[in-house]
N, C-alpha and C. Protein backbone atom coordinates (compact mmCIF):
# COMPACT_ATOMS: atom_id res chain seq x y z
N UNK A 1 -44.15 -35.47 49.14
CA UNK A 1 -44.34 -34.19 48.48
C UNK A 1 -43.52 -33.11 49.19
N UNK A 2 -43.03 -32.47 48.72
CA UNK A 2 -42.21 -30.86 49.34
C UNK A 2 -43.02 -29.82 48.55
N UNK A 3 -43.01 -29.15 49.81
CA UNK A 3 -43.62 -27.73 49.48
C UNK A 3 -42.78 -26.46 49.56
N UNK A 4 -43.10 -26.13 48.28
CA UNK A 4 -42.08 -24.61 47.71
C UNK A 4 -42.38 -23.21 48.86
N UNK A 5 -41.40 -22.74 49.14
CA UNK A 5 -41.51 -21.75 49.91
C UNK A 5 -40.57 -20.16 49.02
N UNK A 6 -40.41 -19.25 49.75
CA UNK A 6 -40.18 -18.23 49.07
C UNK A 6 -38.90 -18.11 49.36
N UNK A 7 -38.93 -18.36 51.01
CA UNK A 7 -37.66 -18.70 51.04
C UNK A 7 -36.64 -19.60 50.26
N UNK A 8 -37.07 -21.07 50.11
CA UNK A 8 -36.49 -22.10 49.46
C UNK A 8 -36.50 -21.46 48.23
N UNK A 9 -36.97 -20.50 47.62
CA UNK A 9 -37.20 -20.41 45.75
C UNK A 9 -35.38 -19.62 46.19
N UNK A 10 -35.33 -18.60 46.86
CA UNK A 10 -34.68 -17.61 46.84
C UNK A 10 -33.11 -17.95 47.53
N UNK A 11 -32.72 -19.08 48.14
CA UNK A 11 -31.71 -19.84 48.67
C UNK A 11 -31.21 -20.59 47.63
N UNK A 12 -31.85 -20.67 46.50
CA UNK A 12 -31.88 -21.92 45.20
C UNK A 12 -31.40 -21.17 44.16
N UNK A 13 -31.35 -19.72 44.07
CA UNK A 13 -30.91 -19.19 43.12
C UNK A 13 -29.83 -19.27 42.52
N UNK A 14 -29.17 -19.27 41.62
CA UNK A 14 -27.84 -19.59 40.63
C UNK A 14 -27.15 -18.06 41.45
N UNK A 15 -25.60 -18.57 41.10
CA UNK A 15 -24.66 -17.54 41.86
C UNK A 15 -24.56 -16.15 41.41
N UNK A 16 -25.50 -16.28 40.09
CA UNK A 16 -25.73 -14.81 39.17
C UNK A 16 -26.71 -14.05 40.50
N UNK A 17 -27.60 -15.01 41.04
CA UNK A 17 -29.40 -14.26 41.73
C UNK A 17 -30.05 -14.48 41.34
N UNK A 18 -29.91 -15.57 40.30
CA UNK A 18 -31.59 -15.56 39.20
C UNK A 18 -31.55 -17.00 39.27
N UNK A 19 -32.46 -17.66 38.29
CA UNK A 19 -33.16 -18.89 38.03
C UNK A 19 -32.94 -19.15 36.23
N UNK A 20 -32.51 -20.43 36.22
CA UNK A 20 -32.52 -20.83 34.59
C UNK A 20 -33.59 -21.40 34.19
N UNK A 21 -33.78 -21.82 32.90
CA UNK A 21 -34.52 -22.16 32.21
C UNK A 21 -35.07 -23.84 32.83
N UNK A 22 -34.14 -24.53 32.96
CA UNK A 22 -34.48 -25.83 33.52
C UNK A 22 -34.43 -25.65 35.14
N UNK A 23 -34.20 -24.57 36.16
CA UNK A 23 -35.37 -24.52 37.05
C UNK A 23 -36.50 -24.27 37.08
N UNK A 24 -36.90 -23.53 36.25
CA UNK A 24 -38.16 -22.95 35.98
C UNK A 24 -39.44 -23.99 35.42
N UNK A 25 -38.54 -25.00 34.61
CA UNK A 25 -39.56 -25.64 34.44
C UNK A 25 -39.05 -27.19 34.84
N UNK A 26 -38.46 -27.25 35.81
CA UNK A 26 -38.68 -28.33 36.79
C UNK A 26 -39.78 -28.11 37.78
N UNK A 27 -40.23 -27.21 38.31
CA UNK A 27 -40.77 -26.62 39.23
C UNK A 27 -42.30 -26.35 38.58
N UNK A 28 -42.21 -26.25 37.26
CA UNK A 28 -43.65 -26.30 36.59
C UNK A 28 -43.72 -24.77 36.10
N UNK A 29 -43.02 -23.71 36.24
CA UNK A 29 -43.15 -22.71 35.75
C UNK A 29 -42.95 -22.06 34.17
N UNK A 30 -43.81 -21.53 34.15
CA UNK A 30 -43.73 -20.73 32.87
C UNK A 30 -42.42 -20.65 32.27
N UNK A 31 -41.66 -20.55 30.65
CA UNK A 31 -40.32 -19.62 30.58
C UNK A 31 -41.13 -18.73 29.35
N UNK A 32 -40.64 -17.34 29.55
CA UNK A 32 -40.50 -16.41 30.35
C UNK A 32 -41.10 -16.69 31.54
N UNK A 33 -40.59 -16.50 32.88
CA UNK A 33 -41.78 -16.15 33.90
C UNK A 33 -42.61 -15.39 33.86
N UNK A 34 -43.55 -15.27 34.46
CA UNK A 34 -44.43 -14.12 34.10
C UNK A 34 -44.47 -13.19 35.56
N UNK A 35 -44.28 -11.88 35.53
CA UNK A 35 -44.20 -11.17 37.16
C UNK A 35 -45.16 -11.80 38.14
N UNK A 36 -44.05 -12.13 39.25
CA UNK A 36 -45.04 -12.39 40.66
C UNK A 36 -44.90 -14.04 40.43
N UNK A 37 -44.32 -14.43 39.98
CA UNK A 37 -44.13 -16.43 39.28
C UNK A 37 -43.94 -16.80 41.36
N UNK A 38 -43.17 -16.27 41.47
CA UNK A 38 -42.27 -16.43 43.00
C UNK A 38 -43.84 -16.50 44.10
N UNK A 39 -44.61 -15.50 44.19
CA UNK A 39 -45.90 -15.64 44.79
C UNK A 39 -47.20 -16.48 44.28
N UNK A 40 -47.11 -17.02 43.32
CA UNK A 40 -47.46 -18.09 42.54
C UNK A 40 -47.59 -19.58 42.58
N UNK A 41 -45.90 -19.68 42.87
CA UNK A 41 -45.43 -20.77 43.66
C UNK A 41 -45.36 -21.37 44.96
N UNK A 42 -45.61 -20.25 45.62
CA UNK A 42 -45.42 -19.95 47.43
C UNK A 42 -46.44 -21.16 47.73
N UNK A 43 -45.98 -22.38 48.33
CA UNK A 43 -47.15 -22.81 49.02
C UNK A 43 -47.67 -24.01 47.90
N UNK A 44 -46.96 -24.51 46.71
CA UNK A 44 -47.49 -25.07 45.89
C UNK A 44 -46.38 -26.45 46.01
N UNK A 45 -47.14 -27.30 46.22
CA UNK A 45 -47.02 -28.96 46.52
C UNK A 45 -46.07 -29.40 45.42
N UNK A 46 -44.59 -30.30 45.34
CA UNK A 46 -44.19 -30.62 44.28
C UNK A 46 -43.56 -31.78 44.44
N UNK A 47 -43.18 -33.08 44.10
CA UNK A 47 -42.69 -33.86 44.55
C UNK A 47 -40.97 -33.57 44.48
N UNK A 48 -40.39 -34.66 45.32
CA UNK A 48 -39.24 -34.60 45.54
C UNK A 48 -37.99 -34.38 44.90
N UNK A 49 -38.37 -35.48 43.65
CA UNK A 49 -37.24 -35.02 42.54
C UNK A 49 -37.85 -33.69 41.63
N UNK A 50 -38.85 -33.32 41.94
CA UNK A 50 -38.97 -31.96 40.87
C UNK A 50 -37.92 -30.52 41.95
N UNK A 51 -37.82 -30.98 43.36
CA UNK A 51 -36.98 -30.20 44.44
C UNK A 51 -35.92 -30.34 44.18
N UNK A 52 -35.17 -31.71 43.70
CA UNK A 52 -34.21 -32.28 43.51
C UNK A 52 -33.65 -31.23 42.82
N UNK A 53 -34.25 -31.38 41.38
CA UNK A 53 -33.79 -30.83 40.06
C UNK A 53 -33.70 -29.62 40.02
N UNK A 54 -34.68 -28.93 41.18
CA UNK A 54 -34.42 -27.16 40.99
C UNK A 54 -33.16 -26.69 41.53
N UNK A 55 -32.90 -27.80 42.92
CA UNK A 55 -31.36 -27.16 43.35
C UNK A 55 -30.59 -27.56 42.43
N UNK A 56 -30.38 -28.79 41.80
CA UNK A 56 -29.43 -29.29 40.95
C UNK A 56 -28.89 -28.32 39.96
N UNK A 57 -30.38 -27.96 39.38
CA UNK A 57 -30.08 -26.79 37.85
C UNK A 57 -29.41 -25.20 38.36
N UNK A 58 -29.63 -25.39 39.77
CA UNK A 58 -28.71 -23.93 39.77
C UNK A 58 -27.39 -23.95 39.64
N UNK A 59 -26.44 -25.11 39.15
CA UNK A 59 -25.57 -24.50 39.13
C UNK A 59 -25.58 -25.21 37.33
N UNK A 60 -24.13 -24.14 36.93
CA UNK A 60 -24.02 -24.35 34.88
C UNK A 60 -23.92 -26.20 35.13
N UNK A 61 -23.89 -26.24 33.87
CA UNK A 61 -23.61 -27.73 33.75
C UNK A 61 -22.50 -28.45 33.88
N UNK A 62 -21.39 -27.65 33.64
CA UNK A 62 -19.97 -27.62 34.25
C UNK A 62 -19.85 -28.12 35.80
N UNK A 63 -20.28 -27.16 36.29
CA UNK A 63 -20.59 -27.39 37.36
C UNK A 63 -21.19 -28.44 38.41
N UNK A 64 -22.37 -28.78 37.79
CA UNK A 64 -23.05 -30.39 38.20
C UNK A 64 -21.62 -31.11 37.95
N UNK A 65 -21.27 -31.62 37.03
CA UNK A 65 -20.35 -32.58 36.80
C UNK A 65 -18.97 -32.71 38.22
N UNK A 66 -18.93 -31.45 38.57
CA UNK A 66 -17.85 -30.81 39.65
C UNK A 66 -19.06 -31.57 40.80
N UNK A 67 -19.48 -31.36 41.15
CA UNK A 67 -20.46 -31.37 42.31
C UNK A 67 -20.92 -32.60 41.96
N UNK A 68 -21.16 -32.71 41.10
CA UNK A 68 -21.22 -34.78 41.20
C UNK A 68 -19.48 -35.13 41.67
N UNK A 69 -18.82 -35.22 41.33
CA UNK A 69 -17.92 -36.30 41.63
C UNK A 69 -17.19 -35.26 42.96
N UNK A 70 -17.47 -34.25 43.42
CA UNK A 70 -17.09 -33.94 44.99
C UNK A 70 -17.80 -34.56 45.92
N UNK A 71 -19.36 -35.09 45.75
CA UNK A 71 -20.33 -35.91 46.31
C UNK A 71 -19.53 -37.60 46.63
N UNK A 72 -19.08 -37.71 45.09
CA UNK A 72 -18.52 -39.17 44.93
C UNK A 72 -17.21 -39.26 45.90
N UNK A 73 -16.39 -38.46 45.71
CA UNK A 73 -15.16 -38.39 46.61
C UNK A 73 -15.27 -38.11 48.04
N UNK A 74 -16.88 -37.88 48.30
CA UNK A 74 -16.97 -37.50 49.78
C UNK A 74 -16.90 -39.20 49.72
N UNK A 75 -17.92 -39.69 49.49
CA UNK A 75 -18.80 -41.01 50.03
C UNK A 75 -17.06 -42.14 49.63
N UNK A 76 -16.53 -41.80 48.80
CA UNK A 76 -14.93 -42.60 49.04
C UNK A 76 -14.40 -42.34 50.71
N UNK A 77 -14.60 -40.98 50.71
CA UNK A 77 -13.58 -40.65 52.45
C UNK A 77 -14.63 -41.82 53.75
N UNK A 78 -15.63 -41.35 53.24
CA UNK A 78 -16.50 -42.44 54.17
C UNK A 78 -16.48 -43.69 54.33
N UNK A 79 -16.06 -44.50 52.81
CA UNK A 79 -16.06 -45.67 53.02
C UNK A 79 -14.15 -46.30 53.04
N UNK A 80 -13.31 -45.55 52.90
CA UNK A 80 -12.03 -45.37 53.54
C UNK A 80 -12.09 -45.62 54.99
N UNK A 81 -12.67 -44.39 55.86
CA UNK A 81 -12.81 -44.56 56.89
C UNK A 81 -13.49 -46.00 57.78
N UNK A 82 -14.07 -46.29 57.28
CA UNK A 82 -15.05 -47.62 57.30
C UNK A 82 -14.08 -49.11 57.03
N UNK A 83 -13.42 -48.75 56.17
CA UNK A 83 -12.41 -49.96 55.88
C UNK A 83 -11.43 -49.97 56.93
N UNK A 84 -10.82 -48.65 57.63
CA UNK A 84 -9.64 -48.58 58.54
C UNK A 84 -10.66 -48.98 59.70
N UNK A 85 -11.56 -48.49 59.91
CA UNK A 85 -12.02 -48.38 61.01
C UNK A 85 -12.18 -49.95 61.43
N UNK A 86 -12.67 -51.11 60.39
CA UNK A 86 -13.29 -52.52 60.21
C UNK A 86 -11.44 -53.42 60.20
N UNK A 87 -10.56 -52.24 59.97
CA UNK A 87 -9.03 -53.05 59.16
C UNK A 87 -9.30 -54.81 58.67
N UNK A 88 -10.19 -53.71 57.46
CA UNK A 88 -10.06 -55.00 56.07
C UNK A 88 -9.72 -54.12 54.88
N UNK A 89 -8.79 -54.44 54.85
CA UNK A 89 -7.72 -53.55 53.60
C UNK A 89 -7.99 -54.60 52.05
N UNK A 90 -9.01 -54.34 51.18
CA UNK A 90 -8.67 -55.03 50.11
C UNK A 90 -7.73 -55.21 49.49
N UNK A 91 -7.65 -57.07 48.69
CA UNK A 91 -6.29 -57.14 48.55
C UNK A 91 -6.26 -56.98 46.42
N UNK A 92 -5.92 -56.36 46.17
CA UNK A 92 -5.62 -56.52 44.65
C UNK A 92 -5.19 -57.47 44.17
N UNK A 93 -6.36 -58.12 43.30
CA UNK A 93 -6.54 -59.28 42.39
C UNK A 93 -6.72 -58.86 40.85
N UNK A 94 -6.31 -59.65 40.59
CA UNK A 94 -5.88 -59.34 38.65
C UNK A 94 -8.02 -59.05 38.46
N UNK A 95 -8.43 -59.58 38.74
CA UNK A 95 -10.08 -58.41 38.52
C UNK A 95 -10.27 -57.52 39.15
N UNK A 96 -9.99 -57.00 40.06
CA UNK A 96 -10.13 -56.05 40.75
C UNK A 96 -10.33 -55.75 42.46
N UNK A 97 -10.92 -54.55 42.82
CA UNK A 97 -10.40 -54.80 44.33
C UNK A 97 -11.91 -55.31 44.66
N UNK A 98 -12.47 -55.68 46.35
CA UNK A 98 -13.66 -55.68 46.78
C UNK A 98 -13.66 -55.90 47.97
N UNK A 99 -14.90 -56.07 48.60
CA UNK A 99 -14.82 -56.85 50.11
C UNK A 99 -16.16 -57.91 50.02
N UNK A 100 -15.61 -58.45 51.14
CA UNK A 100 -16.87 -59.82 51.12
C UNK A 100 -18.34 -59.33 51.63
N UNK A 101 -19.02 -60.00 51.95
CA UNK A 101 -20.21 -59.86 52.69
C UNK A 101 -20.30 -59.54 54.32
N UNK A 102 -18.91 -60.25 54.96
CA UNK A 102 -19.36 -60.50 55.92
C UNK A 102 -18.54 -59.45 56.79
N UNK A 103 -17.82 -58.65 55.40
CA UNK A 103 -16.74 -57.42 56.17
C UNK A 103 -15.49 -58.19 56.70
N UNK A 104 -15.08 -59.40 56.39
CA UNK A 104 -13.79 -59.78 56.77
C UNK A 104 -12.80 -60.26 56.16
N UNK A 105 -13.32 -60.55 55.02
CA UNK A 105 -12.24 -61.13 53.89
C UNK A 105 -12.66 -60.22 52.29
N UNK A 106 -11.43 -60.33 51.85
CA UNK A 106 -11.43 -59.84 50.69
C UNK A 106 -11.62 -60.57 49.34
N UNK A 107 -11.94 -60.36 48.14
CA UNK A 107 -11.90 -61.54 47.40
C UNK A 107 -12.12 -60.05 46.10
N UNK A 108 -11.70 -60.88 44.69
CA UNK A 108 -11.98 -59.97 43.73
C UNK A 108 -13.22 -59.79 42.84
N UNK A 109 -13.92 -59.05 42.80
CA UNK A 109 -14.94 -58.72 41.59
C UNK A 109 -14.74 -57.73 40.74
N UNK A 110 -15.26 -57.48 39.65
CA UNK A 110 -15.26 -56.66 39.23
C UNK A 110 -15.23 -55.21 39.53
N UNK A 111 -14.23 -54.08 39.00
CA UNK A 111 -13.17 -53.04 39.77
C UNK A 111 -14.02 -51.78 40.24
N UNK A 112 -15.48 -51.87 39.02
CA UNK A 112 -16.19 -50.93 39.35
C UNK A 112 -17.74 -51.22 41.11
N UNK A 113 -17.44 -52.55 41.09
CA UNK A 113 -17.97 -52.77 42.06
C UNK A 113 -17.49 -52.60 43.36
N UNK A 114 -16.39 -52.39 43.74
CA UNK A 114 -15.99 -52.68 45.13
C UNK A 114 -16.83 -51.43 46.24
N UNK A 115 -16.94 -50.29 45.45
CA UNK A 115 -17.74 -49.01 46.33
C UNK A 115 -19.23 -50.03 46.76
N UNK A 116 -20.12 -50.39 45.58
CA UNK A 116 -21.47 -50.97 45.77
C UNK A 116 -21.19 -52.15 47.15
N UNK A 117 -20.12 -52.67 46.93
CA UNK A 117 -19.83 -54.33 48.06
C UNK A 117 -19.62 -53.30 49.34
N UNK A 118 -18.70 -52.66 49.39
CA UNK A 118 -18.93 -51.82 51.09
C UNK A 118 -20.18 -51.17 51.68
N UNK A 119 -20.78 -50.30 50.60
CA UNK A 119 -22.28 -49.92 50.96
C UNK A 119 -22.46 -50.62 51.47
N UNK A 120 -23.25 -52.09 50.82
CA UNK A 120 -23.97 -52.83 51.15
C UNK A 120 -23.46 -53.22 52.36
N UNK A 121 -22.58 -53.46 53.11
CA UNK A 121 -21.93 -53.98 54.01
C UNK A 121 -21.89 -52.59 55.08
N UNK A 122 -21.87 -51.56 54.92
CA UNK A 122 -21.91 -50.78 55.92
C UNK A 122 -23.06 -50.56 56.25
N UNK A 123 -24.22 -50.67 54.88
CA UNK A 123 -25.82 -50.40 55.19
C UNK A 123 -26.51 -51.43 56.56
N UNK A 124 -25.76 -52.82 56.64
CA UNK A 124 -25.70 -53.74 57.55
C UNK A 124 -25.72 -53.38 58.78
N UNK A 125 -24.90 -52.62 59.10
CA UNK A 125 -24.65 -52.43 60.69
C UNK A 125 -25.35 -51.42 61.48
């Protein structure tokens, strides 16, 4: 469970200063708010993905989409680094790229898998 603070409501705000419609009622609140919603909330128990979703919705929807795949391109630099660091350079096979299990050989699977095969292999160590 996470618990809402006034602070956390007010760090969460959209880059306007305010709160949208799908924070408001991720969080369980009224739309319209009703005055004082903010002291209301102070102190009120919510689980994790309802926390999730309130930072998420502050930004437009444009936006999520941006901030999803800057997330995705981080966790690429990470597992880049991880491949130089291990020097197992996948080798391109007419299915696609990957790595093995054991982090030392390469072999091909399917193209959208090769991120899931390193996880798993870095989650290892």
């Amino acid at each position: 469970m996470f618990k809402v603070t006034k602070r956390w409501i007010k760090d969460n705000s959209t880059p306007m200063g305010g709160w949208n419609y799908e924070q408001l009622q991720a969080i369980g609140v009224d739309v319209p708010p009703t005055k004082g919603w903010i002291d209301e909330v102070d102190g009120k128990e919510i689980t994790e993905e309802q926390a999730a979703l309130f930072v998420r919705y502050r930004l437009k929807s444009k936006d999520i989409q941006v901030h999803a795949r800057i997330l995705e391109l981080e966790k690429d630099s990470k597992r880049l680094e991880w491949l130089v660091k291990n020097e197992c350079f996948p080798l391109e096979t007419k299915r696609g790229w990957s790595l093995s299990s054991d982090g030392n050989t390469c072999f091909g699977i399917e193209h959208a898998d090769w991120r899931t095969a390193i996880d798993l292999v870095m989650e290892r160590e």
